[in-house]
Protein backbone atom coordinates (compact mmCIF):
# COMPACT_ATOMS: atom_id res chain seq x y z
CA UNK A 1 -11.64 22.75 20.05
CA UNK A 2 -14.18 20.54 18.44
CA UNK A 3 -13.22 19.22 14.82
CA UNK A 4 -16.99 17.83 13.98
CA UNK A 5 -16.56 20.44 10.97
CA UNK A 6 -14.27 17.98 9.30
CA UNK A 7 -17.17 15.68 8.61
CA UNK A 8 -18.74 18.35 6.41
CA UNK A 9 -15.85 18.96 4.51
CA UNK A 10 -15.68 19.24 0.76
CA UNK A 11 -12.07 17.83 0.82
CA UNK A 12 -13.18 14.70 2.48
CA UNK A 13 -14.40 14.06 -0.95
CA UNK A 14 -11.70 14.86 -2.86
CA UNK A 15 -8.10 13.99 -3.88
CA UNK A 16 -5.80 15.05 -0.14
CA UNK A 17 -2.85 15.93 -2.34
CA UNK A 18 -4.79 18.77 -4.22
CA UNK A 19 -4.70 20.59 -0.77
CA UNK A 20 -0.88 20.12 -0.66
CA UNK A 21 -0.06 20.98 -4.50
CA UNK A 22 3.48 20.38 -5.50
CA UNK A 23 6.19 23.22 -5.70
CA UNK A 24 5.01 25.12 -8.53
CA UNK A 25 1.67 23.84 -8.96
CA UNK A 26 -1.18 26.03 -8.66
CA UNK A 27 -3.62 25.76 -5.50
CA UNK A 28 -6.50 26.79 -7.16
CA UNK A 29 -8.28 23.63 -8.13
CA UNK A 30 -7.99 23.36 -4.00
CA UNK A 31 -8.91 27.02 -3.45
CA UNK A 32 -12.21 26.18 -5.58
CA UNK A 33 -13.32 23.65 -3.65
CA UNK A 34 -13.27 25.23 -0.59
CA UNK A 35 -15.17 28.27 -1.74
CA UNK A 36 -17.69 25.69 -1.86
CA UNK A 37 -17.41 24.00 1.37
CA UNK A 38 -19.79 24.81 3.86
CA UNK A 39 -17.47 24.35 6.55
CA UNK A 40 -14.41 26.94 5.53
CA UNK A 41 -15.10 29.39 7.94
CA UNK A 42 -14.05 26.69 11.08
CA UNK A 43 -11.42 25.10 8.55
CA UNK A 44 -9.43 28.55 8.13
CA UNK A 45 -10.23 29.17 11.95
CA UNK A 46 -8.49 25.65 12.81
CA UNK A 47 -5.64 26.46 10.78
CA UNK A 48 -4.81 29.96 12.32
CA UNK A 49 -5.35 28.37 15.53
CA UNK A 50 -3.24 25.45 15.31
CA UNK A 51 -0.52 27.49 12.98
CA UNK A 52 -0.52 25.75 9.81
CA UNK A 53 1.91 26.81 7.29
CA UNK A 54 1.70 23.87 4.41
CA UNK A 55 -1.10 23.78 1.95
CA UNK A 56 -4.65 24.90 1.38
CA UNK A 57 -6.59 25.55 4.50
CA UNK A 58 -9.64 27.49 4.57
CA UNK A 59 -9.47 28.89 1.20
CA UNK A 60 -6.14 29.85 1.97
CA UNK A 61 -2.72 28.83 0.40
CA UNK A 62 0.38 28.73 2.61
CA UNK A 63 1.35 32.41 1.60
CA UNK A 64 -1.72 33.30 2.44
CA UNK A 65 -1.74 31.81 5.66
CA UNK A 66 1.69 32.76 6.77
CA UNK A 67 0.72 36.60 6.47
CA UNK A 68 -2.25 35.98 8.24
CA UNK A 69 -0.92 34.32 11.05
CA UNK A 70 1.80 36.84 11.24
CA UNK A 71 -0.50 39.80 10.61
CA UNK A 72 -2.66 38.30 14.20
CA UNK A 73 0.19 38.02 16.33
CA UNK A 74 1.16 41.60 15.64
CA UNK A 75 -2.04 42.19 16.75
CA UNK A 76 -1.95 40.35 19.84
CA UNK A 77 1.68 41.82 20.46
């Protein structure tokens, strides 16, 4: 899988520890920015393929990604 998407990434340009907010810290400052990335599509697609479970991928917090990830292997099963 190709990661050229990274270099178009909105977060490359911001603060890494917004993606990664502390435990009861909001994610939406990092949900924001990626609304506005032009990459998010193949950033939420890397996480769910590589199974990440810690922070904001995609537009995605790690809620959000857990259910997802859980919701395709049910479909796969």
């Amino acid at each position: 899988m190709s990661e050229r998407w990274r270099e178009d990434a909105l977060c490359r340009q911001t603060d890494p520890n917004l993606f990664h907010p502390a435990p009861g810290c909001s994610p939406a400052p990092a949900k924001r920015t990626c609304m506005a990335c032009p990459v998010r599509p193949e950033c939420l697609d890397y996480a769910l393929d590589t199974r990440q479970h810690w922070g904001v991928w995609g537009g995605l917090d790690q809620n959000e990604l857990r259910r997802l990830n859980r919701a395709r292997r049910a479909q796969a099963a």
